[in-house]
C-alpha atoms as a PDB file:
ATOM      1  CA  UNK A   1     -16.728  18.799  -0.910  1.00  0.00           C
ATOM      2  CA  UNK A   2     -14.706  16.834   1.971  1.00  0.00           C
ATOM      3  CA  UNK A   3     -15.960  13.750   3.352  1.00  0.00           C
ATOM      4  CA  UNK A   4     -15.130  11.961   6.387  1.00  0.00           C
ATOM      5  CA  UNK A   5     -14.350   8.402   6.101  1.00  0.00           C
ATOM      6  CA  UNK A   6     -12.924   6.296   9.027  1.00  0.00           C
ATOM      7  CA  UNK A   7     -10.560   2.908   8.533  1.00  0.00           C
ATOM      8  CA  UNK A   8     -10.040   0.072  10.971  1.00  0.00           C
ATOM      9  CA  UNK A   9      -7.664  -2.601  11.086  1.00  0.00           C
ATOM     10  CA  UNK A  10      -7.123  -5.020  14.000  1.00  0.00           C
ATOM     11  CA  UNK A  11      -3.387  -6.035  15.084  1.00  0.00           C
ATOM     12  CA  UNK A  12      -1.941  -8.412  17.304  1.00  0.00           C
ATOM     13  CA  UNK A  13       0.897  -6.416  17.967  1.00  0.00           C
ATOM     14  CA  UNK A  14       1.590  -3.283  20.766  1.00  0.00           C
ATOM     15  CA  UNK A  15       1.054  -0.344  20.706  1.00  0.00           C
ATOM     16  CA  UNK A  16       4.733   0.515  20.398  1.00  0.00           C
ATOM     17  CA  UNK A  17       5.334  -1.727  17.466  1.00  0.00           C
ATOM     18  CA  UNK A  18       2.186  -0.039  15.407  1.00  0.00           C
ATOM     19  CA  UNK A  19       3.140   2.999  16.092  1.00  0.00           C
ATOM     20  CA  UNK A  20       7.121   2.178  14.792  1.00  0.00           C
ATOM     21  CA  UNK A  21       5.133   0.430  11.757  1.00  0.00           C
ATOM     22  CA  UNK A  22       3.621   3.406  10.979  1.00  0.00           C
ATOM     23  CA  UNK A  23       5.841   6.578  11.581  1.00  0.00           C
ATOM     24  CA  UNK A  24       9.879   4.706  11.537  1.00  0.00           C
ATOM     25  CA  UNK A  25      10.867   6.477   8.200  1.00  0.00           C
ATOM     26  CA  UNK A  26      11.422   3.179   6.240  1.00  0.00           C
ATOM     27  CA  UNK A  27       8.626   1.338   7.208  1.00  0.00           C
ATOM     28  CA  UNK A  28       6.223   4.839   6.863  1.00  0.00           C
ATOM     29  CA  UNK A  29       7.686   4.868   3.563  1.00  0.00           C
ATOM     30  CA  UNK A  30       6.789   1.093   3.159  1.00  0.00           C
ATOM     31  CA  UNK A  31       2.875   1.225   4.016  1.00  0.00           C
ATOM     32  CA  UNK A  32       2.381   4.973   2.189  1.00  0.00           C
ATOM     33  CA  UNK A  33       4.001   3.803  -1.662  1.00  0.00           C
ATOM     34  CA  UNK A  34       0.487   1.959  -1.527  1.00  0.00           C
ATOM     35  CA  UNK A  35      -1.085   5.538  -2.314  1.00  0.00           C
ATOM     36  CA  UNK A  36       1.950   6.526  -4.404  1.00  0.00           C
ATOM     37  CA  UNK A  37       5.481   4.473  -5.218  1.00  0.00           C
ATOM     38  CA  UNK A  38       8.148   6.849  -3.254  1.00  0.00           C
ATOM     39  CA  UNK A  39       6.345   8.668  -1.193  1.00  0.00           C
ATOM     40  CA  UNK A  40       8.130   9.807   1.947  1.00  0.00           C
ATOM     41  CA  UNK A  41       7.604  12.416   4.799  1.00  0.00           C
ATOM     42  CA  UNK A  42       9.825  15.774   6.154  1.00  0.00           C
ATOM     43  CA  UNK A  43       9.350  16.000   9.890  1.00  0.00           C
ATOM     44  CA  UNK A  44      10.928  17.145  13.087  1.00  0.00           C
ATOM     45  CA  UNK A  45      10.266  13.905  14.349  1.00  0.00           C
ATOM     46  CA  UNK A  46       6.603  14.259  14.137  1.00  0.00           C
ATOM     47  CA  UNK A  47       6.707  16.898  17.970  1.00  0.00           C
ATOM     48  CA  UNK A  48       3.672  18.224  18.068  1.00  0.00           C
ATOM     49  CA  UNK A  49       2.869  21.616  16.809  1.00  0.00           C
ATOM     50  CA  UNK A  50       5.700  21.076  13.778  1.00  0.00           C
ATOM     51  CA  UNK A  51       4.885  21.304  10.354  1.00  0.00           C
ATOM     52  CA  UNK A  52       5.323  17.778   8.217  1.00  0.00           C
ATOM     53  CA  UNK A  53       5.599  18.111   4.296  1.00  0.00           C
ATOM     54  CA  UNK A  54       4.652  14.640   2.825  1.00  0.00           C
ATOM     55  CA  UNK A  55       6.410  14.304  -0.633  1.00  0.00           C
ATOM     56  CA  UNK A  56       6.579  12.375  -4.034  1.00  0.00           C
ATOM     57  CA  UNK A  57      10.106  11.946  -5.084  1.00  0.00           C
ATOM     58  CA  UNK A  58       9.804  14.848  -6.949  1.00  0.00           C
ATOM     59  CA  UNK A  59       9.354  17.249  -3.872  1.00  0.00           C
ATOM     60  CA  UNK A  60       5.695  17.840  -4.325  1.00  0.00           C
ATOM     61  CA  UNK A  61       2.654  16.889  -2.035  1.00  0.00           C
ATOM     62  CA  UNK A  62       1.347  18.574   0.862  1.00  0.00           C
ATOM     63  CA  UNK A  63       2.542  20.353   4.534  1.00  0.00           C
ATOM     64  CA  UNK A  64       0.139  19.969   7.530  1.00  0.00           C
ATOM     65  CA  UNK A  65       0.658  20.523  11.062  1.00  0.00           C
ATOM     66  CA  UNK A  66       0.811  18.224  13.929  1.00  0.00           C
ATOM     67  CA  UNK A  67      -1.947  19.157  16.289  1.00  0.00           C
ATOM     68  CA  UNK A  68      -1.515  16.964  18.698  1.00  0.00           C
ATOM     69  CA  UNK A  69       0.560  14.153  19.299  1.00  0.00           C
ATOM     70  CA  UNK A  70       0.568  11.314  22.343  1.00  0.00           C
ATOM     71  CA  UNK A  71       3.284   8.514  21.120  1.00  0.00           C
ATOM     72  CA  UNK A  72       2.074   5.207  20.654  1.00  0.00           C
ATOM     73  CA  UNK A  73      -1.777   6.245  20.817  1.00  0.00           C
ATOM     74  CA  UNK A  74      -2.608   9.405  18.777  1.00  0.00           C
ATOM     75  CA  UNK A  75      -1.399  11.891  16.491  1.00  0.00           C
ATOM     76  CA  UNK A  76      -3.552  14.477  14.413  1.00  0.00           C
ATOM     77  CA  UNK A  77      -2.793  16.430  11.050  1.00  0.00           C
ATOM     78  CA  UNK A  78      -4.340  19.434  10.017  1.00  0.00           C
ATOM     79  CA  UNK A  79      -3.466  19.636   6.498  1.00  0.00           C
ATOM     80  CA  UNK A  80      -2.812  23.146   4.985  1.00  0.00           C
ATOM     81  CA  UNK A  81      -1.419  23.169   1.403  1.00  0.00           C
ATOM     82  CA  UNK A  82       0.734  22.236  -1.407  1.00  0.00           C
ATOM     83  CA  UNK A  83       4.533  21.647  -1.079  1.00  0.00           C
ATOM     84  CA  UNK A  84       6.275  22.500  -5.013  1.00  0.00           C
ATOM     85  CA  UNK A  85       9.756  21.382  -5.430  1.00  0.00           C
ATOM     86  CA  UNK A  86      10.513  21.261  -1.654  1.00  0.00           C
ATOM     87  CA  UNK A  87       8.746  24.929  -0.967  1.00  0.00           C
ATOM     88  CA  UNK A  88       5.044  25.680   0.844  1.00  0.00           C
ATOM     89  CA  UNK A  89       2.863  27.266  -1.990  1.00  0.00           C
ATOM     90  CA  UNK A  90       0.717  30.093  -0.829  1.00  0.00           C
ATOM     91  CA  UNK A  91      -2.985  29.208  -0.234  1.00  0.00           C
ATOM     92  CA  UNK A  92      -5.129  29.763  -3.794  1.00  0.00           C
ATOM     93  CA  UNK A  93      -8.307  29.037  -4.303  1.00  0.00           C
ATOM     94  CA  UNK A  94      -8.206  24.813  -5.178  1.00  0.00           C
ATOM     95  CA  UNK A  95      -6.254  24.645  -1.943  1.00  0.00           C
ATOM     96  CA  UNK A  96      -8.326  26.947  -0.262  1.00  0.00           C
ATOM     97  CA  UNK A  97     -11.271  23.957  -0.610  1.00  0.00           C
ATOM     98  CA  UNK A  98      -9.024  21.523   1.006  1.00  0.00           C
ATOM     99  CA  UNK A  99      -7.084  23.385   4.559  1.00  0.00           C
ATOM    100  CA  UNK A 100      -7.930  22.726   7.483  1.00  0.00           C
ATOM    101  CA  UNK A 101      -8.703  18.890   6.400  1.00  0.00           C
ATOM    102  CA  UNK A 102      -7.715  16.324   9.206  1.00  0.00           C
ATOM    103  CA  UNK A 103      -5.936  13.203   9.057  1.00  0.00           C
ATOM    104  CA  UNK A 104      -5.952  11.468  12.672  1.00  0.00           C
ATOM    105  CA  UNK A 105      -4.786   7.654  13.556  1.00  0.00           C
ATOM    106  CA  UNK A 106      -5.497   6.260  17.075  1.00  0.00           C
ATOM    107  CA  UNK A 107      -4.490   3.142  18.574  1.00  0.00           C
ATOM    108  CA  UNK A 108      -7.334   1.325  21.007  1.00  0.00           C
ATOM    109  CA  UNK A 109      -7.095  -1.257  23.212  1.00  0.00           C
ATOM    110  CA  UNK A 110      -9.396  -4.743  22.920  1.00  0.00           C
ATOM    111  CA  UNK A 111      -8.828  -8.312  24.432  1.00  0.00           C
ATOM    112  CA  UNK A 112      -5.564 -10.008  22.797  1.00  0.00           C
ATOM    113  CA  UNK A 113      -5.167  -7.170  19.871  1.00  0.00           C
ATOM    114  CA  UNK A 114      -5.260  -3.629  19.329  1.00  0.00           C
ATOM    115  CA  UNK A 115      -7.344  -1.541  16.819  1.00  0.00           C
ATOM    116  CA  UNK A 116      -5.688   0.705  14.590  1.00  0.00           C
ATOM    117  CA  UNK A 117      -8.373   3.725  13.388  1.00  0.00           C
ATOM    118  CA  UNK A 118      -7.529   6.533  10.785  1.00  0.00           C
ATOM    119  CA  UNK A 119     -10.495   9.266  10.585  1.00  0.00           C
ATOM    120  CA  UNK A 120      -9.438  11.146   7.398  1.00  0.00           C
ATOM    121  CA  UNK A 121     -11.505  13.519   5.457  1.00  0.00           C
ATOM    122  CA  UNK A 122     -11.159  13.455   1.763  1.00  0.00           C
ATOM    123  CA  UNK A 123     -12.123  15.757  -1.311  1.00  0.00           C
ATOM    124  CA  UNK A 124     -14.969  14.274  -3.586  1.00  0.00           C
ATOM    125  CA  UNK A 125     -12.150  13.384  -6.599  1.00  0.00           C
ATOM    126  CA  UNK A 126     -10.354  11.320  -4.207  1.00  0.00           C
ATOM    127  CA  UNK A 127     -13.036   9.595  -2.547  1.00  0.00           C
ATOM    128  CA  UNK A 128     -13.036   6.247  -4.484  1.00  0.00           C
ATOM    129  CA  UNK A 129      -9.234   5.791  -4.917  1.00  0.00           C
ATOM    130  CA  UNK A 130      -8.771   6.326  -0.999  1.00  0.00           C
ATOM    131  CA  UNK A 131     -11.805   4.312   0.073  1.00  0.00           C
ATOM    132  CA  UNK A 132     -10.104   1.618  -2.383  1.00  0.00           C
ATOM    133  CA  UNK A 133      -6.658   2.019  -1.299  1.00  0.00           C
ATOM    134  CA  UNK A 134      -6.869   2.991   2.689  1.00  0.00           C
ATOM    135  CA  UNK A 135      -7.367  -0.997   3.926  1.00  0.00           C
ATOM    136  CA  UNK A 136      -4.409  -1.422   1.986  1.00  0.00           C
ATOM    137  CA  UNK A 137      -2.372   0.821   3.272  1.00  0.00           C
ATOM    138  CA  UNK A 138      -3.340  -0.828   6.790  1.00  0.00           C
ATOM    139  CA  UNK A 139      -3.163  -4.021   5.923  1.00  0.00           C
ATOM    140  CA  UNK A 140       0.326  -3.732   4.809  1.00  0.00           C
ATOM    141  CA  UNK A 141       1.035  -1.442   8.648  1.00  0.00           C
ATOM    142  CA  UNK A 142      -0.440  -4.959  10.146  1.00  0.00           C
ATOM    143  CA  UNK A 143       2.676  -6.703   7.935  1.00  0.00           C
ATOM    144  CA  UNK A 144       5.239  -4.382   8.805  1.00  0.00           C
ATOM    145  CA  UNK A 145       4.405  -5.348  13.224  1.00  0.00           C
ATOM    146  CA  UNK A 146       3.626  -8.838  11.758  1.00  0.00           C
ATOM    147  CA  UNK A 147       7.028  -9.310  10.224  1.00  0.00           C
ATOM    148  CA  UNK A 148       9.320  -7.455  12.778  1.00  0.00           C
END
């Protein structure tokens, strides 16, 4: 079952400089080892309507699309299935549970900081490590425009 679960974190910083935090390859590849040590992402530059595979250092993870994309404010994922050694994997039936899962971050104004929100949704068997490890993740996104 896929549950959605939404993360806030509040950052003095603009919009520009959370945005950098979050998708500039080195610092991406900063805040997302918290979920797993070398993880990195494949993109086009994260356009809109292009297909992203995020990877462990041994090629695996997942490809999603970029729905929609407004720099410095929003971007949407539509996850679709497994990457193997660099290559999509054909739907089966695990995976098949899981498409069509969306990943969006957003970036909202309030007085003297801005809000950083992730709405995610997330398969039962990941539930606790993600609710665990999410304000994490964003906490060390507030370090990265923090320490710049």
């Amino acid at each position: 079952m896929i549950n959605r679960r939404e993360f806030t974190i509040e950052i003095e910083a603009e919009k520009s400089a959370i945005w950098k935090a979050m998708w500039e390859d080195t610092n991406y590849r900063q805040w997302a080892a918290v979920f797993y040590e070398g993880t990195y992402a494949v993109t086009d530059n994260w356009k809109e309507g292009s297909i992203v595979h995020f990877l462990a250092p041994n090629k695996s993870g997942i490809y999603s699309n970029i729905e929609k994309h407004i720099p410095n404010l929003y971007i949407e994922f539509r996850h679709i299935g497994n990457v193997v050694d660099g290559k999509e994997q054909p739907l089966d039936e695990e995976t098949k549970k899981w498409t069509g899962a969306t990943e969006i971050y957003r970036i909202e104004e309030n007085e003297g900081f801005n809000v950083l929100k992730v709405e995610i949704d997330i398969m039962d068997e990941h539930l606790e490590f993600m609710t665990t490890t999410f304000d994490k993740a964003l906490e060390t996104v507030k370090n990265i425009c923090i320490n710049k």
